[in-house]
Protein backbone atom coordinates (compact mmCIF):
# COMPACT_ATOMS: atom_id res chain seq x y z
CA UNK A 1 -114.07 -71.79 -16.56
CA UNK A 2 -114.10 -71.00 -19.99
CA UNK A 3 -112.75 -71.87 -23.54
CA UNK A 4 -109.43 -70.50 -24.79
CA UNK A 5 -106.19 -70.70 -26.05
CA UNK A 6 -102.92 -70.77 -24.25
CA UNK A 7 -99.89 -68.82 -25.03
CA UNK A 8 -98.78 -70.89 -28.26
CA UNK A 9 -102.47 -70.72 -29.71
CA UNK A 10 -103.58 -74.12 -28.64
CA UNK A 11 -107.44 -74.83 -27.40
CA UNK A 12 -107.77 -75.22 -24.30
CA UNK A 13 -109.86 -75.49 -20.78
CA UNK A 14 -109.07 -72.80 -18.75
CA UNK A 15 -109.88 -71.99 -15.11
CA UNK A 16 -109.24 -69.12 -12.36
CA UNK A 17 -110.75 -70.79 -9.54
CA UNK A 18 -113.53 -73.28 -8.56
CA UNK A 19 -114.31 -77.12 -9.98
CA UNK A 20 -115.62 -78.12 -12.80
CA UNK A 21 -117.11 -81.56 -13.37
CA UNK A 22 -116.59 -83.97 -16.72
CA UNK A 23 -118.78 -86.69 -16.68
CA UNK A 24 -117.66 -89.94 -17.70
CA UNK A 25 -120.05 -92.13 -19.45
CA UNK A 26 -120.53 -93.97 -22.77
CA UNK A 27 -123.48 -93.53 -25.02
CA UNK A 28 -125.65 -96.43 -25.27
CA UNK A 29 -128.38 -97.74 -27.37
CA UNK A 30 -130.32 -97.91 -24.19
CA UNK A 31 -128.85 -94.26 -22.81
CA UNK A 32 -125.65 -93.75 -21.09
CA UNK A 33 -124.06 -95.63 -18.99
CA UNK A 34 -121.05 -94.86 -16.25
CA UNK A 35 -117.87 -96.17 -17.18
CA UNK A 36 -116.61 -98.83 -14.40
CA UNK A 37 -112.81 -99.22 -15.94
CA UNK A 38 -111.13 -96.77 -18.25
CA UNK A 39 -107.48 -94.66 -18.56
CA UNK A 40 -107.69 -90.76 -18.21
CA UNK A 41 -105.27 -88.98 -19.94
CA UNK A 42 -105.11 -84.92 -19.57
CA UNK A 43 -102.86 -82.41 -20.18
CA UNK A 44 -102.34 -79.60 -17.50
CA UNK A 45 -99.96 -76.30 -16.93
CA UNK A 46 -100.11 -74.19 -14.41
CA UNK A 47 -99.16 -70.41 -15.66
CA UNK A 48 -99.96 -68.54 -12.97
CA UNK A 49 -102.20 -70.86 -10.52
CA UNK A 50 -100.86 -71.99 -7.35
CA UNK A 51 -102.84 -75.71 -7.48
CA UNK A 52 -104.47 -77.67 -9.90
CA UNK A 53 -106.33 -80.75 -8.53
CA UNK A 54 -108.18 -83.96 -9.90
CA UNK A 55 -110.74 -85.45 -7.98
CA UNK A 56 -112.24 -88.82 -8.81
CA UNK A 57 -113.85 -91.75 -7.30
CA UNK A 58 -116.03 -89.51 -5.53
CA UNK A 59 -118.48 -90.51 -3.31
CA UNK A 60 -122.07 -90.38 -4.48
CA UNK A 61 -123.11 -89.59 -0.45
CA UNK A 62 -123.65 -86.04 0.66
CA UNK A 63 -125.32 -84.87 -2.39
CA UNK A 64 -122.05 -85.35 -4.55
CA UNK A 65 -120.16 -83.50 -2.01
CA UNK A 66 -118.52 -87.03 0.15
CA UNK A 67 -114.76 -88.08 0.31
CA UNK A 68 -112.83 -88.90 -2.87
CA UNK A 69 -109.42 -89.39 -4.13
CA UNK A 70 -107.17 -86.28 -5.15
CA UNK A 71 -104.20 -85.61 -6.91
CA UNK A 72 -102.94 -82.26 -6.36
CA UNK A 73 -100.36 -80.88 -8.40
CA UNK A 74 -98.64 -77.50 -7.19
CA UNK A 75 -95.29 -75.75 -8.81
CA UNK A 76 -92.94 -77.63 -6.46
CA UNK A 77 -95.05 -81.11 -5.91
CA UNK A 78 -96.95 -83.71 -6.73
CA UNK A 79 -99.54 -85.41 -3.78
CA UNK A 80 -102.02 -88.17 -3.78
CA UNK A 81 -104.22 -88.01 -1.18
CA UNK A 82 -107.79 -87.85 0.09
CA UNK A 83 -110.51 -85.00 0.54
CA UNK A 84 -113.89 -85.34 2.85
CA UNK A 85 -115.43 -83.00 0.38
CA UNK A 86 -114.85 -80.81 -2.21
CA UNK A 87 -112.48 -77.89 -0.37
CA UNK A 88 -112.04 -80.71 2.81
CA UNK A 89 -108.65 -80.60 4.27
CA UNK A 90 -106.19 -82.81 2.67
CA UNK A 91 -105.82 -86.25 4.02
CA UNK A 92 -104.07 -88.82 4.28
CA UNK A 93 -101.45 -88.41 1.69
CA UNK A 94 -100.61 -92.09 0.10
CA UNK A 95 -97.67 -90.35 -2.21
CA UNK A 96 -95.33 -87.38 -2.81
CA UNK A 97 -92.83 -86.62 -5.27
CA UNK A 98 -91.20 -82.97 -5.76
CA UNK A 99 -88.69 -81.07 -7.56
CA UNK A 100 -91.04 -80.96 -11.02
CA UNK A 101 -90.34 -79.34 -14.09
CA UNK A 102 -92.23 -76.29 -13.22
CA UNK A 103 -94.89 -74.47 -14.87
CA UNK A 104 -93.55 -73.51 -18.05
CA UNK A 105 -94.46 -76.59 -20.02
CA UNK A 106 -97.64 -78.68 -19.58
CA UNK A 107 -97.37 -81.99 -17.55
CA UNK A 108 -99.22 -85.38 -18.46
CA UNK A 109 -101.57 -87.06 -15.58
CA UNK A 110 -103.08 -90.83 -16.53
CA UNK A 111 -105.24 -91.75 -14.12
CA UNK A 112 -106.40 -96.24 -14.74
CA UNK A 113 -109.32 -97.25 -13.10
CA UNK A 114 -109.51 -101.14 -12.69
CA UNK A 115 -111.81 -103.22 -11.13
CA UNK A 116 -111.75 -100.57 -8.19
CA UNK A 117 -108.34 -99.76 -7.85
CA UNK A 118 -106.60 -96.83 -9.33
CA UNK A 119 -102.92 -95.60 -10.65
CA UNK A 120 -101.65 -92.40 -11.18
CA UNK A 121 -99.67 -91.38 -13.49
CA UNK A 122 -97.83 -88.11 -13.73
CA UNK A 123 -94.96 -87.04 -16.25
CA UNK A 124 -94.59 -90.46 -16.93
CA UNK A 125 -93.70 -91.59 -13.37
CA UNK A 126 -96.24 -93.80 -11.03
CA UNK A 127 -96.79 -91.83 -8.08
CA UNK A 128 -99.00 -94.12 -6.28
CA UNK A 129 -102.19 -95.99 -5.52
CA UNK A 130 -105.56 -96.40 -4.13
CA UNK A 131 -108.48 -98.48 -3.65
CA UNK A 132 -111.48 -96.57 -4.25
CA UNK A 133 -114.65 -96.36 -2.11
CA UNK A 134 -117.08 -99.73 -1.84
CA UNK A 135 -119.58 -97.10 -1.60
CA UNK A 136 -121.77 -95.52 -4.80
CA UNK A 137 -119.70 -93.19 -6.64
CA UNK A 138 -120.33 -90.54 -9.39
CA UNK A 139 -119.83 -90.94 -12.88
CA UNK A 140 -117.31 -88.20 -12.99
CA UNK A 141 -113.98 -86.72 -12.31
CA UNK A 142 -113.69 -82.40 -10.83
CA UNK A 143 -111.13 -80.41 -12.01
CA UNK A 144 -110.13 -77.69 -9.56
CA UNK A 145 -107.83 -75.19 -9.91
CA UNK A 146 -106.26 -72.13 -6.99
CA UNK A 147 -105.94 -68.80 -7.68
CA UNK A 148 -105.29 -69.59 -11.74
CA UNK A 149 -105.35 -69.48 -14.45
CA UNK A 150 -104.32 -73.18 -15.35
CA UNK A 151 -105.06 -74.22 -18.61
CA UNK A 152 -106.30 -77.91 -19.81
CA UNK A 153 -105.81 -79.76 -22.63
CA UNK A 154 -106.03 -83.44 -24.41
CA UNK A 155 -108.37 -84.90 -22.00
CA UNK A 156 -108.94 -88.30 -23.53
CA UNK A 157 -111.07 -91.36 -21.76
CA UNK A 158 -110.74 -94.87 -23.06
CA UNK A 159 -113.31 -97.36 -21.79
CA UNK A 160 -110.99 -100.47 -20.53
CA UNK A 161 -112.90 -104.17 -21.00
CA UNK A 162 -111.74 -107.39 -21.95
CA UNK A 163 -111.35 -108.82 -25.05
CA UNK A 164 -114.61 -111.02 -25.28
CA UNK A 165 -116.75 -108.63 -23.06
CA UNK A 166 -119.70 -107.59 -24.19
CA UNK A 167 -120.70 -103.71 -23.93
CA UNK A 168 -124.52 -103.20 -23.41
């Protein structure tokens, strides 16, 4: 994972193969804390790579390594399903849609995080669902990409609260 710029010049994340994990916290006057409810917006194409995947609401058990959510994105489809671990089999798939735009362009996931539940966005259409985990989960999302490169770009996190709450 490095650094770069895509074929039109623009910075961006890219990867060949393996995870890499953003954390997601806001700075505090007492440290940082993890963010509980925000929106996830990223940019991804995949050039050459035969899977990109983001993980999130991952399981703190297992050393960082237990079940979470997934939403892989290949050529031809678009699943959301689970993982045990990090390279786990693919679960219980909770959504599909196919016949994408391809990989010539770069597509646009938003992931929203409320109150423990979580949408998925992707190209502008909802593909589905999920509760996440009662159990302790990291402060972070993984990024994981299959035999790349796939490049990433615009990943923007908004903290989501309400109006008259209080940030500490």
């Amino acid at each position: 994972w490095v650094g770069g710029t895509d074929d039109a010049g623009g910075v961006v994340i890219a990867g060949s193969t393996g995870m890499i994990r953003p954390p997601l916290f806001r700075p505090g006057s007492s440290g940082p804390h993890p963010l509980q409810d925000y929106r996830l917006t990223l940019f991804v194409r995949l050039p050459k790579a035969t899977a990109v995947e983001l993980h999130f609401g991952i399981s703190a058990e297992n050393s960082g390594n237990g079940p979470r959510s997934v939403l892989r994105v290949t050529e031809k489809a678009v699943q959301l399903a689970r993982r045990a671990s990090n390279r786990g089999e693919l679960s219980d798939v909770t959504a599909s849609a196919s016949s994408l735009a391809g990989t010539e362009r770069y597509h646009v996931i938003v992931l929203d995080r409320q109150g423990g539940h979580c949408w998925v966005e992707f190209d502008d259409r909802l593909i589905g669902s999920v509760m996440t985990s009662a159990d302790q989960q990291l402060p972070e999302i993984r990024l994981a990409v299959e035999e790349g490169p796939a490049w990433f770009s615009d990943l923007h996190v908004d903290e989501l609260s309400l109006p008259d709450q209080k940030t500490p």
